[in-house]
C-alpha atoms as a PDB file:
ATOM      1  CA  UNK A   1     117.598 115.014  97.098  1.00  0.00           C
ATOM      2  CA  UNK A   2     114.455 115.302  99.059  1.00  0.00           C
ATOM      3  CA  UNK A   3     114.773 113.157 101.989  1.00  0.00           C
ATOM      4  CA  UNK A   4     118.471 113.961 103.554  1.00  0.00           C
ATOM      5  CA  UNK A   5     117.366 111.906 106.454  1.00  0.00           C
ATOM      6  CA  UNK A   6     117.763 108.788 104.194  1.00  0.00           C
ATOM      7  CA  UNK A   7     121.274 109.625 103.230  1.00  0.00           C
ATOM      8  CA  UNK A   8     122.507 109.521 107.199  1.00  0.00           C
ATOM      9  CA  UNK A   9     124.104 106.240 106.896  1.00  0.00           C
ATOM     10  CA  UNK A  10     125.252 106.490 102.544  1.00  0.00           C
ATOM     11  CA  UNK A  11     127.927 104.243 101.169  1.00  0.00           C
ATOM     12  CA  UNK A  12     129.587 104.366  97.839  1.00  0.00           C
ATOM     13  CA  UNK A  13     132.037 102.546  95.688  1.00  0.00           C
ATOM     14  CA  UNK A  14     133.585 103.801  92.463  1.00  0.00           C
ATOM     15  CA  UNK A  15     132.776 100.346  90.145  1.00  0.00           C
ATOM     16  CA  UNK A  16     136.670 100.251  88.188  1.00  0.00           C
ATOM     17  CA  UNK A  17     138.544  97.412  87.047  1.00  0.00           C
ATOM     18  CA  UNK A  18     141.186  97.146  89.881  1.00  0.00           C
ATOM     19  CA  UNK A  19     143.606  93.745  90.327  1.00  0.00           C
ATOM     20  CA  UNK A  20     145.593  93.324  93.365  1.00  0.00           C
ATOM     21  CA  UNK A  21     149.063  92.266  91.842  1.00  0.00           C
ATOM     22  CA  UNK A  22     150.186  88.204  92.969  1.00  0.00           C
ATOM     23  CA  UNK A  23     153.614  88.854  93.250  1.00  0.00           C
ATOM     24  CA  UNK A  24     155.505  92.250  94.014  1.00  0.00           C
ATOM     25  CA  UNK A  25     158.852  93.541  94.452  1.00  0.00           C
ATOM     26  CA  UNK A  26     160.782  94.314  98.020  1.00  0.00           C
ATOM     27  CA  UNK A  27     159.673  98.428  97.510  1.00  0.00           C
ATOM     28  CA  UNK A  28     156.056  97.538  96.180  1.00  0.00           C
ATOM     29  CA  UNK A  29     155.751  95.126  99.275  1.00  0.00           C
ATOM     30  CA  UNK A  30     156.648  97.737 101.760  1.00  0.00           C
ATOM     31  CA  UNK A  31     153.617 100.662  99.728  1.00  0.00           C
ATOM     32  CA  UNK A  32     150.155  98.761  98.867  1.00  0.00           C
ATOM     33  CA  UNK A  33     149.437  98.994  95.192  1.00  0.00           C
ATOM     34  CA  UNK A  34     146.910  97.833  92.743  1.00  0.00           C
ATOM     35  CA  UNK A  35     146.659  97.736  89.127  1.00  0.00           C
ATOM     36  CA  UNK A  36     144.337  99.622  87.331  1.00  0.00           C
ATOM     37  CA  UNK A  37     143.449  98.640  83.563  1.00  0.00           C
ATOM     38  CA  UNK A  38     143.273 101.965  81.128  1.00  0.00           C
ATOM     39  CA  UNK A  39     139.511 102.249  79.483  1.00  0.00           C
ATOM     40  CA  UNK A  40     141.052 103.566  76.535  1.00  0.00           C
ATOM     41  CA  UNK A  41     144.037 101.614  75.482  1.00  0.00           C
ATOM     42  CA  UNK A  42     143.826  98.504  78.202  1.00  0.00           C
ATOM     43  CA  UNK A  43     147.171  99.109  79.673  1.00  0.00           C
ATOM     44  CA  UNK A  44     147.361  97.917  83.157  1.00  0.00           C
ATOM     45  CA  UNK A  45     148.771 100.921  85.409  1.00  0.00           C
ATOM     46  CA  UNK A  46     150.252 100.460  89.109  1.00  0.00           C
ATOM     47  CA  UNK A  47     148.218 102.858  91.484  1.00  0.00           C
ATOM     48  CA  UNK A  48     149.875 103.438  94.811  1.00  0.00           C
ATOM     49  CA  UNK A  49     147.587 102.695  97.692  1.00  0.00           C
ATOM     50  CA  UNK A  50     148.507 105.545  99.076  1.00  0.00           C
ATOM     51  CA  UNK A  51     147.217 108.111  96.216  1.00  0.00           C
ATOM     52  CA  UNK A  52     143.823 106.782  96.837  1.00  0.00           C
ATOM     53  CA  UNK A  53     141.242 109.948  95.773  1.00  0.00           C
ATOM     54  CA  UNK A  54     143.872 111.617  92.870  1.00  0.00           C
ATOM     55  CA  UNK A  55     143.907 111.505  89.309  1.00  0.00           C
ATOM     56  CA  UNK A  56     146.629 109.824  87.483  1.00  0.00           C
ATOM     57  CA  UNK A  57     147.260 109.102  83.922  1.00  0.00           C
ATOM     58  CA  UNK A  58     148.138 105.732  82.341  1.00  0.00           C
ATOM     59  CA  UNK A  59     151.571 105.192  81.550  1.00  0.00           C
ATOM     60  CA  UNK A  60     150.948 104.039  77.923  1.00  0.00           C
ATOM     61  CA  UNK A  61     148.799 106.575  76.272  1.00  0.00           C
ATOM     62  CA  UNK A  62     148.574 109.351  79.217  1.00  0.00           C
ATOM     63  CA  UNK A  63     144.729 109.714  79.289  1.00  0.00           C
ATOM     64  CA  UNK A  64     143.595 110.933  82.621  1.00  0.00           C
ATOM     65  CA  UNK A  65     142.659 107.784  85.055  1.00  0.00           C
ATOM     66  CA  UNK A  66     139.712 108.618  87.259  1.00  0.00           C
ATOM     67  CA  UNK A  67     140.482 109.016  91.393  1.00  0.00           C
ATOM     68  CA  UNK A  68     140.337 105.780  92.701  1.00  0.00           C
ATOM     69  CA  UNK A  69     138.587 104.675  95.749  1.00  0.00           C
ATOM     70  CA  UNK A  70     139.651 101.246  97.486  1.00  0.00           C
ATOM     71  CA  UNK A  71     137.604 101.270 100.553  1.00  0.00           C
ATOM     72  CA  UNK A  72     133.775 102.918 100.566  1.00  0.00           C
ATOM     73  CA  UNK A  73     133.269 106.867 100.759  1.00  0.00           C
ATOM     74  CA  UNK A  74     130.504 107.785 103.743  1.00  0.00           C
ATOM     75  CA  UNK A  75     129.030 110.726 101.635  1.00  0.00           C
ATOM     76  CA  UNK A  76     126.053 112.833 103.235  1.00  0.00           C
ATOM     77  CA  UNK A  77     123.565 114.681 101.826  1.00  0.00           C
ATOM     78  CA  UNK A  78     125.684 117.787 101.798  1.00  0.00           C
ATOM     79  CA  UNK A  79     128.443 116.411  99.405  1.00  0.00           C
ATOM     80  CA  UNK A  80     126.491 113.599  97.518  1.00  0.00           C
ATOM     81  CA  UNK A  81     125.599 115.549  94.718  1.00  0.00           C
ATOM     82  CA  UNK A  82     128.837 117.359  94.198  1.00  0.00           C
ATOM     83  CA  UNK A  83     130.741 113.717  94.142  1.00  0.00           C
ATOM     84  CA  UNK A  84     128.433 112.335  91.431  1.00  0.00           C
ATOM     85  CA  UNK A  85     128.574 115.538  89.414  1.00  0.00           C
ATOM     86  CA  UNK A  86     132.102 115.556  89.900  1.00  0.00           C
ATOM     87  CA  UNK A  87     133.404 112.267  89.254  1.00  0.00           C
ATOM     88  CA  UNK A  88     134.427 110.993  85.579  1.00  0.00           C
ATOM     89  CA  UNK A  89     134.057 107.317  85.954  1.00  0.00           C
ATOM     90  CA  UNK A  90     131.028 105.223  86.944  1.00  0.00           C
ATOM     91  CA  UNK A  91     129.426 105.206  90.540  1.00  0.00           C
ATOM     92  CA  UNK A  92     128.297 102.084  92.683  1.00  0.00           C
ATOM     93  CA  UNK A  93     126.191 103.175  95.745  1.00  0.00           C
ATOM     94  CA  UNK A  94     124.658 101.539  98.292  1.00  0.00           C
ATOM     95  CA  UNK A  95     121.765 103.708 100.263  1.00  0.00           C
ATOM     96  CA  UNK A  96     121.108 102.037 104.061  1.00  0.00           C
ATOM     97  CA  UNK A  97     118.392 103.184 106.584  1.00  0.00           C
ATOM     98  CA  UNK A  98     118.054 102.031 110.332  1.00  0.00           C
ATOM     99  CA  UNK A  99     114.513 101.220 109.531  1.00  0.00           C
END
C-alpha cells in the first residue's frame, strides 16, 4: 500500500455466515458459541467463542473452516497484506481516517 498513514485507524471483519444459537445447554451457556454453516456441504458447526482466530473443520464432511473473527481485527499497515494474503475466506474492511 502506498499511503500507510491511511491505514492508522483500519478495521476488518471476516464476512461468514455465523448464527448465535436461541437456546443452549447448561455447559454451552457457561462458553459463548456460535454456529457456523459449512460452504461445502451446509452443515451447521458449533464454534467455541473462545477459539476465535483457529481453523476448524466441519463435523459432517471435515473440510477445513476458515478462522473466525467475532469482533473487528485493528490491522496496520505492517500486517494488512499478510492477513488478506493469508486468509481463505472472504474479507469485509472498513478503512477510517481522522480527516
Amino acid at each position: 500500500m502506498e499511503d500507510a498513514s491511511a491505514l492508522e485507524h483500519l478495521t476488518v471483519t471476516c464476512h461468514f455466515i455465523v448464527k448465535r444459537r436461541q437456546t443452549m445447554t447448561k455447559s454451552e451457556k457457561q462458553m459463548p458459541a456460535y454456529m457456523v454453516t459449512c460452504r461445502s456441504c451446509g452443515t451447521d458447526n458449533r464454534i467455541p467463542a473462545d477459539k476465535e482466530g483457529m481453523q476448524g473443520r466441519c463435523g459432517n464432511c471435515r473440510k477445513t473452516l476458515p478462522p473466525m473473527y467475532y469482533q473487528p481485527m485493528a490491522l496496520n499497515a505492517g500486517n494488512f497484506d499478510a492477513f488478506l494474503a493469508s486468509y481463505p475466506g472472504p474479507v469485509l474492511a472498513e478503512f477510517w481516517a481522522p480527516w
